[in-house]
N, C-alpha and C. Protein backbone atom coordinates (compact mmCIF):
# COMPACT_ATOMS: atom_id res chain seq x y z
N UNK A 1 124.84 41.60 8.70
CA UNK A 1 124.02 40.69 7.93
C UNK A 1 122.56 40.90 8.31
N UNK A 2 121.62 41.07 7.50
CA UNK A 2 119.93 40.93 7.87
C UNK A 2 119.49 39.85 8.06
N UNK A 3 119.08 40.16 9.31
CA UNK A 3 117.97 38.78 9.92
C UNK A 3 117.68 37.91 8.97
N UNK A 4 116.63 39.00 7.92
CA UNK A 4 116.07 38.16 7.22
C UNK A 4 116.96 37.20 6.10
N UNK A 5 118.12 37.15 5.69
CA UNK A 5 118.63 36.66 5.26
C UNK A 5 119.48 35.45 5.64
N UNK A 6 118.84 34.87 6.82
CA UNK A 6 119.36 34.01 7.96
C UNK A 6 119.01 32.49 7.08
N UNK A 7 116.98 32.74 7.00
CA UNK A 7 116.08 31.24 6.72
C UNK A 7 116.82 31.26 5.24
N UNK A 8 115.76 30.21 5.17
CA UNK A 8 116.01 29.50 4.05
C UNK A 8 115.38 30.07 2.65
N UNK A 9 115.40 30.36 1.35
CA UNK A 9 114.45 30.88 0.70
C UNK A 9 113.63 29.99 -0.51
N UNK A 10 112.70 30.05 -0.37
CA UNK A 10 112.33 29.03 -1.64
C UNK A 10 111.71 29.91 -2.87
N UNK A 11 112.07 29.07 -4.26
CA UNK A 11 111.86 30.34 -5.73
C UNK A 11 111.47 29.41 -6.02
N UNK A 12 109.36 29.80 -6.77
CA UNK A 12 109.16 28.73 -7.34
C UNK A 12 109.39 28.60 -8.54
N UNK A 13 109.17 27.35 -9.17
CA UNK A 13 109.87 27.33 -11.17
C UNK A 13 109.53 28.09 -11.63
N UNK A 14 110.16 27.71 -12.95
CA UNK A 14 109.91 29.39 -13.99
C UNK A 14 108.58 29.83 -14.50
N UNK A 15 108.52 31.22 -14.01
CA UNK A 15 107.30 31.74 -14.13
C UNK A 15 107.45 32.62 -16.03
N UNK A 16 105.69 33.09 -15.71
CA UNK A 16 105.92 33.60 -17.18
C UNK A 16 106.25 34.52 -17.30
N UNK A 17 106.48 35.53 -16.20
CA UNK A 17 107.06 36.63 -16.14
C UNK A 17 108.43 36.78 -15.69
N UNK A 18 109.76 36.91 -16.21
CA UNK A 18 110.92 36.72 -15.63
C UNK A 18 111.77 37.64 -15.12
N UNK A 19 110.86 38.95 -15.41
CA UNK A 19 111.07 40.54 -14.64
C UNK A 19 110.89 40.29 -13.39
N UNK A 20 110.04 39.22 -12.72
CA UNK A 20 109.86 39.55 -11.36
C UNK A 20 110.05 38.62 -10.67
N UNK A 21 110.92 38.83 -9.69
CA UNK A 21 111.60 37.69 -9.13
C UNK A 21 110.81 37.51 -8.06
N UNK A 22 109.90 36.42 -7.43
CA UNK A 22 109.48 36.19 -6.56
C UNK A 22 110.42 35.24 -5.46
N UNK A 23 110.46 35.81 -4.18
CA UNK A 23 111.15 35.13 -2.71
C UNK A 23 110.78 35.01 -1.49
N UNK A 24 110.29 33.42 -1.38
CA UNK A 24 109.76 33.56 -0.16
C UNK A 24 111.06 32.95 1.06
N UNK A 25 110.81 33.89 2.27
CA UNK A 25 111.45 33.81 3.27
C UNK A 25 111.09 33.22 4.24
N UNK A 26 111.80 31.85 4.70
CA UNK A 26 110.97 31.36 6.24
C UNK A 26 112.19 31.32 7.44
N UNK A 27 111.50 31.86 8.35
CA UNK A 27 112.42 32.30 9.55
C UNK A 27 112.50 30.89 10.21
N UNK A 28 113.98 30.64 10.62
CA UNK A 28 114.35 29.90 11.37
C UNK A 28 113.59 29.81 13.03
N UNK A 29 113.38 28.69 13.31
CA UNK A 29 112.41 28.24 14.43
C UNK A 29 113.81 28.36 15.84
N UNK A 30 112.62 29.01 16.78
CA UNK A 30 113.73 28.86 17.75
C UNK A 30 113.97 28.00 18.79
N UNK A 31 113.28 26.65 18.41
CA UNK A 31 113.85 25.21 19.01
C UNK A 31 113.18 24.43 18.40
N UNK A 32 113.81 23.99 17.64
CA UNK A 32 113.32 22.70 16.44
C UNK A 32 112.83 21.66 17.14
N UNK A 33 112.90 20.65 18.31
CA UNK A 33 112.13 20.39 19.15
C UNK A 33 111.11 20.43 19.54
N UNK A 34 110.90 21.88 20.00
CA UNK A 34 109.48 22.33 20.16
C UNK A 34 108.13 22.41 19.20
N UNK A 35 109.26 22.76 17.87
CA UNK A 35 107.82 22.64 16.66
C UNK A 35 107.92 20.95 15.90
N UNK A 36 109.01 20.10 16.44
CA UNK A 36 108.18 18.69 15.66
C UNK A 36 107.13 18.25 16.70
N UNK A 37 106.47 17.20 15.87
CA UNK A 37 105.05 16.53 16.25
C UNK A 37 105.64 15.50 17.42
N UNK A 38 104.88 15.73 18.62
CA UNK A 38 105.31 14.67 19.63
C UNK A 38 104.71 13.59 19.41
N UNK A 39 105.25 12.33 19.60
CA UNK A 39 104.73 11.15 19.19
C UNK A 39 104.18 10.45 20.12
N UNK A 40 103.64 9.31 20.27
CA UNK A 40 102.34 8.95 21.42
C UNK A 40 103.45 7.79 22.20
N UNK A 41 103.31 7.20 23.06
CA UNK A 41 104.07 6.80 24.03
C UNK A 41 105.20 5.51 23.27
N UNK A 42 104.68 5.37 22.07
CA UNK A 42 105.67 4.15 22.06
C UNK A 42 105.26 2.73 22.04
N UNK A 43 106.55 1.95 21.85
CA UNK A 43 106.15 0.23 22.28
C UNK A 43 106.41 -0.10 23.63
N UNK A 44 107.74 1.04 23.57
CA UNK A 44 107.99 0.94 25.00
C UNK A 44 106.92 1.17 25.96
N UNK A 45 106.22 2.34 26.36
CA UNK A 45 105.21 2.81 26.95
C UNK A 45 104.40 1.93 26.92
N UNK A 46 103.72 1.36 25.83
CA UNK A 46 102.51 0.58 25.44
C UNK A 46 102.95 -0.64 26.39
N UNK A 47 103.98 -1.07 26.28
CA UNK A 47 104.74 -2.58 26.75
C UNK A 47 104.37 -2.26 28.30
N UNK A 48 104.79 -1.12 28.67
CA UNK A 48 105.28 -0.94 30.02
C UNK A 48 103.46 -0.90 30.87
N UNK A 49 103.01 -0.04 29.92
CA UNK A 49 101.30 -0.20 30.67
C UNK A 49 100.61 -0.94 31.06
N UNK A 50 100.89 -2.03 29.99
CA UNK A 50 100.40 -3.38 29.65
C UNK A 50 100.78 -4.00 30.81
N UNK A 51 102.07 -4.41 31.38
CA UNK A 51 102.95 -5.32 32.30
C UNK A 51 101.88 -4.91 33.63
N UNK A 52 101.92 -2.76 33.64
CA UNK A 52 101.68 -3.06 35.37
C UNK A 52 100.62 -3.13 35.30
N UNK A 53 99.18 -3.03 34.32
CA UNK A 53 98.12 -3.00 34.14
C UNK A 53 97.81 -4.87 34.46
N UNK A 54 98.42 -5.66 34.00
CA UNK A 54 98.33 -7.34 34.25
C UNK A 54 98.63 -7.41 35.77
N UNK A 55 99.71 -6.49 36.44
CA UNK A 55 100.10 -7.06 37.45
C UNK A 55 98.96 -6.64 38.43
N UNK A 56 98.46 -5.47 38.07
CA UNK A 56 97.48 -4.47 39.15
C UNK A 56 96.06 -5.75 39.19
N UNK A 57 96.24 -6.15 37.79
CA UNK A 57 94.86 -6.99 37.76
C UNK A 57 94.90 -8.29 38.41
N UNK A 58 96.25 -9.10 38.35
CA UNK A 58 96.72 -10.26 39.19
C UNK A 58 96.46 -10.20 40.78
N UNK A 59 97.02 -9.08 41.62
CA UNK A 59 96.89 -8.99 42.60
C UNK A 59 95.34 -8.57 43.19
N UNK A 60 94.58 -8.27 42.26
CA UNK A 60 93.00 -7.73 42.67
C UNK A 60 92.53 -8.97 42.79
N UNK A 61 92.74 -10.10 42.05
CA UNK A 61 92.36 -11.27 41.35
C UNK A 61 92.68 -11.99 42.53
N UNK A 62 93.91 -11.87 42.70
CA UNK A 62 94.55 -13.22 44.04
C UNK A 62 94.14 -12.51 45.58
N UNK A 63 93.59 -11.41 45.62
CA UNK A 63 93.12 -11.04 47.29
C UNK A 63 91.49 -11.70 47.32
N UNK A 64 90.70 -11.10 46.08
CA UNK A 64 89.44 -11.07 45.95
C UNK A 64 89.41 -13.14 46.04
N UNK A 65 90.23 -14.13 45.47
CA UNK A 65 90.20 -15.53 45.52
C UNK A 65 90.90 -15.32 47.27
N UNK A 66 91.85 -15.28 47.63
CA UNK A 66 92.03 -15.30 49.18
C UNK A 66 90.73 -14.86 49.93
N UNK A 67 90.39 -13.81 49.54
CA UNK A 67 89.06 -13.32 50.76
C UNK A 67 87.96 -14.55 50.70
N UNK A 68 87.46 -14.33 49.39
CA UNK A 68 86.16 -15.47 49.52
C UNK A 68 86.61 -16.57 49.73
N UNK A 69 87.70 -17.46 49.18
CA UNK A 69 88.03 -19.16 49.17
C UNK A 69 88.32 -19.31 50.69
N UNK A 70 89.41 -18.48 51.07
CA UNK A 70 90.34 -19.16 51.87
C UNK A 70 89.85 -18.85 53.30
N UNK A 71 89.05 -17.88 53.17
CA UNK A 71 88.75 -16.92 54.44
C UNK A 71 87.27 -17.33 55.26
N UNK A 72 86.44 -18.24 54.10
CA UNK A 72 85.19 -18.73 54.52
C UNK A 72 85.21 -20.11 54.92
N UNK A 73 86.62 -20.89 54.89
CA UNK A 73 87.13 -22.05 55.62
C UNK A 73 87.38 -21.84 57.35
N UNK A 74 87.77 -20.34 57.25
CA UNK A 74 87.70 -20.22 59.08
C UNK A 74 86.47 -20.13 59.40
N UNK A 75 85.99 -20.66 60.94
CA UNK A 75 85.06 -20.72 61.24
C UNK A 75 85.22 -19.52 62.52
N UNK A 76 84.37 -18.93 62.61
CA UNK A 76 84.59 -17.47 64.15
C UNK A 76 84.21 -18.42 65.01
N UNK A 77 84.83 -18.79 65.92
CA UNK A 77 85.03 -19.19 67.41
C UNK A 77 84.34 -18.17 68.29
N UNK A 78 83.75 -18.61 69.21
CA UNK A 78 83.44 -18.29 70.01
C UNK A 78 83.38 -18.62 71.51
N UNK A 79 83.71 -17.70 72.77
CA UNK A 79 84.28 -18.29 73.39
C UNK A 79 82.99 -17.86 75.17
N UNK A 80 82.40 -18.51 75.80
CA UNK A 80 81.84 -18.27 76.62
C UNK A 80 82.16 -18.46 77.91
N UNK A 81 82.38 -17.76 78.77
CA UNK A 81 83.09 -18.09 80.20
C UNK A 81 81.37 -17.78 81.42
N UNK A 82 82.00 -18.42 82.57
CA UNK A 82 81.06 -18.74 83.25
C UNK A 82 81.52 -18.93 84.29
N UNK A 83 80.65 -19.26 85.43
CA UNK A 83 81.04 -19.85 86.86
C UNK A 83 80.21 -20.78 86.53
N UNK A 84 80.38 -22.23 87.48
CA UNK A 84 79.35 -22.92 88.65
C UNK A 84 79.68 -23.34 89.45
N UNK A 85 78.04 -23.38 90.07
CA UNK A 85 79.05 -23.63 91.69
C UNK A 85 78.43 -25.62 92.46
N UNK A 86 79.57 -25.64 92.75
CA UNK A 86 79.69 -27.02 93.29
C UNK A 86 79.04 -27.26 94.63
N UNK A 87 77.49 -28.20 94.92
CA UNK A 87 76.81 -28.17 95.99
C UNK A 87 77.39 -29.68 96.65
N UNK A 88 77.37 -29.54 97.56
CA UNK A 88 77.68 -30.82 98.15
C UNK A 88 79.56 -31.65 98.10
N UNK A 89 79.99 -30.47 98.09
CA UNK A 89 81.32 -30.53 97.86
C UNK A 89 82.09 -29.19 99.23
N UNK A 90 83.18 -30.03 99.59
CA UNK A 90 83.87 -29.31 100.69
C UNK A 90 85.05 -28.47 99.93
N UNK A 91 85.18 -27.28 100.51
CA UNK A 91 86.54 -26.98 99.60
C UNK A 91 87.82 -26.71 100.17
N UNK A 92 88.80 -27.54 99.77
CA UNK A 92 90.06 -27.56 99.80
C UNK A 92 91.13 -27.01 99.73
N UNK A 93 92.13 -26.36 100.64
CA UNK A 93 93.14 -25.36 100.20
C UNK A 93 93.46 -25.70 98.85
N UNK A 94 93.81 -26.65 98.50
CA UNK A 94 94.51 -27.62 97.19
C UNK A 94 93.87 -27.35 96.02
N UNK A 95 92.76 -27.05 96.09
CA UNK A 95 91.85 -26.73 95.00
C UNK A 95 92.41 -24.90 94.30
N UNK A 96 92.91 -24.38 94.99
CA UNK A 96 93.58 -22.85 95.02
C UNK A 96 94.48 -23.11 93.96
N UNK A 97 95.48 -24.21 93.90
CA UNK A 97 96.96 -24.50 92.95
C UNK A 97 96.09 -25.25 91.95
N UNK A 98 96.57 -24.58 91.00
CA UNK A 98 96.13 -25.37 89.65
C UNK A 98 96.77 -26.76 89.38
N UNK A 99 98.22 -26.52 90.13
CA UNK A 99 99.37 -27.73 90.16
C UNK A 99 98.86 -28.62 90.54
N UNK A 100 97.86 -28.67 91.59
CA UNK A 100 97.78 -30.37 92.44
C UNK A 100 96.86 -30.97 92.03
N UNK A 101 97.52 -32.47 92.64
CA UNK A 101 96.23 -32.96 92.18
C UNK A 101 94.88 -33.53 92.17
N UNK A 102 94.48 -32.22 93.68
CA UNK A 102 93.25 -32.62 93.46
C UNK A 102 92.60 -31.44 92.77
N UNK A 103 92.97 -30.26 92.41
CA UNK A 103 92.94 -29.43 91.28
C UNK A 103 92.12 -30.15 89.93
N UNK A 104 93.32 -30.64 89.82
CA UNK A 104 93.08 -31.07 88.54
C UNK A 104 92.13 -32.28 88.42
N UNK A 105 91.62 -33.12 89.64
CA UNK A 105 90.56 -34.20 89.56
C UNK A 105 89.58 -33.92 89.74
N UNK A 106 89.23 -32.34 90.47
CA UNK A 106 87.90 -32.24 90.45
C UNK A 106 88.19 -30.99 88.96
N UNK A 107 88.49 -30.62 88.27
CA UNK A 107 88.21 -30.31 87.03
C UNK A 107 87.96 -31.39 86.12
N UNK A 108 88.88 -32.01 86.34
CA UNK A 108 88.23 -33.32 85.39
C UNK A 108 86.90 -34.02 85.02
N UNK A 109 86.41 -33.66 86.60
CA UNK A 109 85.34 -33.80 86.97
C UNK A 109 84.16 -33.34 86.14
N UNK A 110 84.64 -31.89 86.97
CA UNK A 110 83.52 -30.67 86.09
C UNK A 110 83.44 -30.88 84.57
N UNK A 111 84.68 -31.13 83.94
CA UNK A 111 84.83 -30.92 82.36
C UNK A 111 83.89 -31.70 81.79
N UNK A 112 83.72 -33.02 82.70
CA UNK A 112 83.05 -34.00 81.91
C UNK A 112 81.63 -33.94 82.27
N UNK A 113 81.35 -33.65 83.00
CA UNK A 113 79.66 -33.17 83.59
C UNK A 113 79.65 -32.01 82.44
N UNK A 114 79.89 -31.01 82.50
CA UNK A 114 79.64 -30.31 81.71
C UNK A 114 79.78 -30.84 80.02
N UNK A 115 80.59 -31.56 79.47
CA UNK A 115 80.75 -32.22 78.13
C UNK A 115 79.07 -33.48 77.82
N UNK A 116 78.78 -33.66 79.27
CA UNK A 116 77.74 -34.78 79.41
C UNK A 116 76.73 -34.06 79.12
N UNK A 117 76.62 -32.68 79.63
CA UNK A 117 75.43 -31.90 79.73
C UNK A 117 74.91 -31.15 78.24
N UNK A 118 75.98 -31.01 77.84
CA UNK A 118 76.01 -30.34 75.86
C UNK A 118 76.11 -31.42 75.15
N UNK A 119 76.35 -32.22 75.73
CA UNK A 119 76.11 -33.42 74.62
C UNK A 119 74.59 -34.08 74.57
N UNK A 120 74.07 -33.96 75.87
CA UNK A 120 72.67 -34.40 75.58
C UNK A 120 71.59 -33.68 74.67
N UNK A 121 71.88 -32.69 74.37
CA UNK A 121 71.06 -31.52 73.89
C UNK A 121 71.39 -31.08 72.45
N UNK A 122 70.63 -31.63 71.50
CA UNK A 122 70.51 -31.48 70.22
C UNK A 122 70.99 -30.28 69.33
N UNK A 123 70.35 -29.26 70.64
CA UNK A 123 70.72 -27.84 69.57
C UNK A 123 71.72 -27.39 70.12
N UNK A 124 73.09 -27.50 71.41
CA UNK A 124 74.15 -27.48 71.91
C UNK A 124 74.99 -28.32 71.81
N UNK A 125 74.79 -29.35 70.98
CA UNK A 125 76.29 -30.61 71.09
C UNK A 125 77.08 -30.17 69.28
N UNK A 126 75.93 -29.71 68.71
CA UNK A 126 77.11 -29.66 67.38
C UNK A 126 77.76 -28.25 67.26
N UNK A 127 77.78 -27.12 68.30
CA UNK A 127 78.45 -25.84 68.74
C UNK A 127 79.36 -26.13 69.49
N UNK A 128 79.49 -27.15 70.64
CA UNK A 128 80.23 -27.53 72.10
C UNK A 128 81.44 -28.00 71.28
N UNK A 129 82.61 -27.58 72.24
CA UNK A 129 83.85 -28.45 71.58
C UNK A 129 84.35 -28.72 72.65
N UNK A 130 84.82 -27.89 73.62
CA UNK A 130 85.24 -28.02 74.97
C UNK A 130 85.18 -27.29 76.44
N UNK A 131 85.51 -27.66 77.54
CA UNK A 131 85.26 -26.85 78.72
C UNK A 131 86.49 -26.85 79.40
N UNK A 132 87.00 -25.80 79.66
CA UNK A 132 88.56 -25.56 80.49
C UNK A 132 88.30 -24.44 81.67
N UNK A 133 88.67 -25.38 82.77
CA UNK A 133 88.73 -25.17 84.31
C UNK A 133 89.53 -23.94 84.36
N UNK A 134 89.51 -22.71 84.96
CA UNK A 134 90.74 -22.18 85.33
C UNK A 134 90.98 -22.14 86.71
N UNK A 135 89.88 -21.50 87.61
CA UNK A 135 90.26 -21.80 89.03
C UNK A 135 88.89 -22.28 89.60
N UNK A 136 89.28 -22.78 90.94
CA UNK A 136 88.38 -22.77 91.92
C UNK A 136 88.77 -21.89 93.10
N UNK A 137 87.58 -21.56 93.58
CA UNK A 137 87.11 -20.63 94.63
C UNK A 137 86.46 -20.85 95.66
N UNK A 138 86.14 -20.46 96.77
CA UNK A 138 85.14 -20.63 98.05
C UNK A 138 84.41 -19.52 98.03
N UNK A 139 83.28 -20.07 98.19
CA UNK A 139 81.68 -18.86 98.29
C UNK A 139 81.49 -18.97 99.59
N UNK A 140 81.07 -17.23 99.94
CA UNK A 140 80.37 -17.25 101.25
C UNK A 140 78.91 -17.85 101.18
């Protein structure tokens, strides 16, 4: 059989000449697939863009409201450590244990001298919140 006699042939209507037979031949495509028109993504696609395109924008939306709202309610703490030293005071094995209690009465002490001392002072009492003892010591 000839190839060419595979396609399809098209004869157009009657001509004025009927001696001559005109035949056109079109060759079969070799993946019909490949030569239709690809079509653009769809409703599906369109649907599907749409969804993660809202969601991508939701979550930009809810960090950018967390950062500024929620995040400018914390205040940065700050924390200052120090010595002082106690004149006119004897020091005590007892003062070594955080447990006892004279430990803990002469911190009490200190806490509040020191709370007395930031509180008098205008531009240190609305920064001051508190003072916590950790040990005492003996100086040469």
């Amino acid at each position: 059989m000839d190839p060419m006699d595979r396609g399809m042939r098209y004869t157009p209507g009657p001509s004025s000449d009927k001696d001559w037979e005109q035949a056109d031949t079109f060759l079969p495509a070799s993946d019909n697939k490949k030569m239709e028109k690809k079509r653009g993504p769809g409703k599906v696609g369109i649907i599907v863009v749409l969804v993660i395109s809202a969601a991508v924008l939701a979550l930009i939306i809810g960090l950018l409201v967390w950062h500024f709202h929620f995040q400018k309610d914390l205040k940065s703490q700050k924390i200052y450590t120090g010595s002082v030293r106690i004149a006119n005071q004897a020091f005590v094995d007892a003062y070594e244990n955080p447990d006892s209690a004279e430990f803990k009465d002469l911190a009490n002490q200190v806490m509040a001298q020191l709370k007395s001392m930031y509180s008098e002072s205008p531009q240190l009492s609305k920064y001051y919140i508190g003072s916590e003892v950790q040990a005492f010591s003996k100086t040469h």
